[in-house]
Protein backbone atom coordinates (compact mmCIF):
# COMPACT_ATOMS: atom_id res chain seq x y z
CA UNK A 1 0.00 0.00 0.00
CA UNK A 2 2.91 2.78 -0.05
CA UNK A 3 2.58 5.66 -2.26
CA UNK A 4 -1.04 5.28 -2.82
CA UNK A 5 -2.62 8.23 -3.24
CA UNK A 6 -6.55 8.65 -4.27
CA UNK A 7 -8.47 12.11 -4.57
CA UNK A 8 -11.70 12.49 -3.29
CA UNK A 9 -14.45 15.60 -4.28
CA UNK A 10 -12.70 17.60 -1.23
CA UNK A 11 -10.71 14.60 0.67
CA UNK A 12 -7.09 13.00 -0.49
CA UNK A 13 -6.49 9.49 0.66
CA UNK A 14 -2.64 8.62 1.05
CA UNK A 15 -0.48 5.99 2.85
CA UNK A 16 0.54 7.07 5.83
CA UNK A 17 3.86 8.28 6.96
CA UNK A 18 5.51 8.18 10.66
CA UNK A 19 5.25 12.13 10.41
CA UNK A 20 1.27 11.02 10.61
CA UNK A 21 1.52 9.55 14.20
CA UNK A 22 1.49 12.13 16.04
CA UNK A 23 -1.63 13.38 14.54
CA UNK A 24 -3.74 10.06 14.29
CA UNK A 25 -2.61 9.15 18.27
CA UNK A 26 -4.43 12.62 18.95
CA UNK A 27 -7.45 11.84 16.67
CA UNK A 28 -7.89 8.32 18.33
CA UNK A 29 -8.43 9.91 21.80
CA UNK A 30 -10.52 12.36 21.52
CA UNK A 31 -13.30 11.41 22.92
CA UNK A 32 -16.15 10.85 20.13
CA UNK A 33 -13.55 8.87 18.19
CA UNK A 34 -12.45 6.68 21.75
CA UNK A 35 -15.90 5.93 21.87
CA UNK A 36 -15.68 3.50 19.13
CA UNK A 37 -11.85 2.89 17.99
CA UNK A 38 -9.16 1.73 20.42
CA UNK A 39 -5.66 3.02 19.72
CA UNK A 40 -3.92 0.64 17.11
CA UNK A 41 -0.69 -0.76 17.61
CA UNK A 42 0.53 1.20 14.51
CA UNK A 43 -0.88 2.98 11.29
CA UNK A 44 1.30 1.52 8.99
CA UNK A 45 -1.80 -0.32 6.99
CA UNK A 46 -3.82 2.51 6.49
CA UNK A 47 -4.54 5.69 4.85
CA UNK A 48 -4.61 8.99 6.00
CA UNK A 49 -7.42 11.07 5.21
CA UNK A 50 -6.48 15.00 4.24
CA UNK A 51 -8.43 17.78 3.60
CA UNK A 52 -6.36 20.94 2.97
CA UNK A 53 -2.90 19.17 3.83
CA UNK A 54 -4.45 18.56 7.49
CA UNK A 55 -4.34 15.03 8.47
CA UNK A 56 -8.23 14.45 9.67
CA UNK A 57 -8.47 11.17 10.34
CA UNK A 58 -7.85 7.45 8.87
CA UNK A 59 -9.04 4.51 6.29
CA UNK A 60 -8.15 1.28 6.05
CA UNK A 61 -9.46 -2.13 3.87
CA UNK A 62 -9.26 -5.17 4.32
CA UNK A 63 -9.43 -8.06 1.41
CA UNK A 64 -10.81 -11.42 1.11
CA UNK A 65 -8.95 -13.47 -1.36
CA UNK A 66 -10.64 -16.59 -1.71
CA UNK A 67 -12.19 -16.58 -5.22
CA UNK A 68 -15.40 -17.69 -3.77
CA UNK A 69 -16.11 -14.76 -1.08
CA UNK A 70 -14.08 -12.73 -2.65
CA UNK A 71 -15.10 -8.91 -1.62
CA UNK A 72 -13.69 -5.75 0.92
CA UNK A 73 -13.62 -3.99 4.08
CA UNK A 74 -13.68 -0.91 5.12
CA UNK A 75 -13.79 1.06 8.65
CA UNK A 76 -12.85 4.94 9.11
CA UNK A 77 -12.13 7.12 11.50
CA UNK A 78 -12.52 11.27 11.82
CA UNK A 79 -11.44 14.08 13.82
CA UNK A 80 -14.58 15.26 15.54
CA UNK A 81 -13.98 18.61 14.25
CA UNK A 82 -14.54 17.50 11.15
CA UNK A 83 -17.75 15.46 11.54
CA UNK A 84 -20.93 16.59 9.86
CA UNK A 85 -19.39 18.38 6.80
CA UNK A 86 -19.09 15.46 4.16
CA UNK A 87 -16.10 14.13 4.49
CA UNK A 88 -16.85 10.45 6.03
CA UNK A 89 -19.15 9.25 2.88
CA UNK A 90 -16.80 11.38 0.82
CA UNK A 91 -13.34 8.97 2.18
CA UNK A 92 -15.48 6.07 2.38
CA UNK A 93 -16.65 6.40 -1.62
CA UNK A 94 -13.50 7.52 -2.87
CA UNK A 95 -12.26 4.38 -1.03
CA UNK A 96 -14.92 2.07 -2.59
CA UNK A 97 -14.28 3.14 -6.36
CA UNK A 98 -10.55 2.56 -5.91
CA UNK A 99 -11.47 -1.03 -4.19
CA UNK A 100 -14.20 -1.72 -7.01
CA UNK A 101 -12.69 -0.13 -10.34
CA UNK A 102 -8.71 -1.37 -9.34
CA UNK A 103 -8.77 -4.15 -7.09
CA UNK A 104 -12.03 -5.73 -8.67
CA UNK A 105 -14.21 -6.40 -6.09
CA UNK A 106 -17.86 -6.42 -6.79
CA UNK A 107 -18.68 -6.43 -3.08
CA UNK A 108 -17.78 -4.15 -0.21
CA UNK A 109 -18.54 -4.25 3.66
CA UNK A 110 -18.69 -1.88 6.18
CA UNK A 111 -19.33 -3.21 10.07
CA UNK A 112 -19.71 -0.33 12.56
CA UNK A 113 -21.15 -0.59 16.08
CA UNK A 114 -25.00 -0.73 15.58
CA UNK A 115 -25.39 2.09 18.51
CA UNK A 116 -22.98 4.15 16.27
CA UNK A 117 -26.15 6.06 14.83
CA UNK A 118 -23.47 8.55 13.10
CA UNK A 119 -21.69 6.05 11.03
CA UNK A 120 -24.24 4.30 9.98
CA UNK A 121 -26.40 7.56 8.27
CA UNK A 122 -22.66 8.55 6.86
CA UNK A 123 -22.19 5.02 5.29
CA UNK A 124 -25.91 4.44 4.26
CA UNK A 125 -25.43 8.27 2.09
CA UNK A 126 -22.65 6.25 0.14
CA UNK A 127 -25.13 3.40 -0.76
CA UNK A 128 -24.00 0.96 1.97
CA UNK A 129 -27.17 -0.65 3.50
CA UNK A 130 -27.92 -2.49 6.42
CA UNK A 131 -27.80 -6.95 6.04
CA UNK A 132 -28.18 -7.25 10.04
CA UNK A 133 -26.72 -7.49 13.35
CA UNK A 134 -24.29 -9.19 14.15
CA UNK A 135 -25.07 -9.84 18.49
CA UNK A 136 -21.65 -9.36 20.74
CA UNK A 137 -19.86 -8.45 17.67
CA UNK A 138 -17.21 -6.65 18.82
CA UNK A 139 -15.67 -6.22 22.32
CA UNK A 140 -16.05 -2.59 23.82
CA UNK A 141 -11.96 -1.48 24.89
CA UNK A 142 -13.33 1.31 27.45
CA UNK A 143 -15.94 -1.33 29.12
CA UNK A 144 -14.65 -4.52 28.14
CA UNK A 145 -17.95 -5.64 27.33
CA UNK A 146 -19.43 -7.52 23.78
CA UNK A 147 -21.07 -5.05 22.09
CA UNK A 148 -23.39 -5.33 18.85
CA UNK A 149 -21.97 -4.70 15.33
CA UNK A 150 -24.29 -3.75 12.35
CA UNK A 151 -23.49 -5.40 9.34
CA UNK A 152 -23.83 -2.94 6.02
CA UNK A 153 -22.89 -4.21 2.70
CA UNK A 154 -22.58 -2.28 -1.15
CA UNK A 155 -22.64 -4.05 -4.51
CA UNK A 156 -20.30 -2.24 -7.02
CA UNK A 157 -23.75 -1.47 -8.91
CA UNK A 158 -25.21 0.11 -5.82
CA UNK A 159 -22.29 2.80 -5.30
CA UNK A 160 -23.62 6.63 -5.66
């Protein structure tokens, strides 16, 4: 994934760079994005999302090989600051083209929290729509509990 580098309608998505850390290890703790996303062990596997040569956030995807499920994932995450203007659905499509048109899939996935109200209306304005819950999906890092994930899937036909 180095030197990728895919333009958006206002966002750029680029591999990261260690001069990044410093700026996604802030975005991770603020509090709205703590809510959902632990701190990773590293950002070396995804993108960094820019608007206006301001790191705002992060992408990654992930990639089933096996010819017979073959399809994508991805999961996001924004500066608060920046929530609300666009930007989410506008990563998250950009994303999605590059995933269908160059790495072929016909299928993409999208699994956030189902209480995340927020990222769900963001990825449903992209096209992705709701297949179902998936019960104790995912375990909560602040409470340690099993929380439920919504699972939201887009055919490469569905993609606005």
């Amino acid at each position: 994934m180095s030197d990728l580098e895919l333009r958006g309608e206002r966002v750029l998505l680029r591999s990261t760079t260690p001069a990044d850390t410093a700026a996604l290890d802030r975005i991770v703790r603020e509090p709205e994005v703590a809510l959902w996303w632990p701190p990773p062990e590293g950002y070396e596997r995804m993108l960094a999302v820019v608007v206006d040569g301001e790191v705002i956030g992060a992408i990654q995807f992930s990639e089933e090989t096996d010819p017979e499920f073959r399809h994508a994932g991805i999961d996001l995450f924004l500066s608060a600051r920046w929530h609300g203007q666009g930007l989410g659905p506008d990563a998250v499509r950009t994303l999605a083209r590059w995933l269908i048109a160059e790495r072929g899939h016909h299928r993409l996935v999208i699994d956030p929290a189902a209480a995340n109200t927020y990222a769900v209306r963001s990825y449903r304005k992209v096209g992705f729509a709701p297949v179902g819950i998936m019960r104790a999906y995912w375990r909560n890092h602040r409470t340690g509990e099993w929380e439920d994930g919504l699972l939201m899937d887009l055919l490469a036909a569905e993609l606005t």
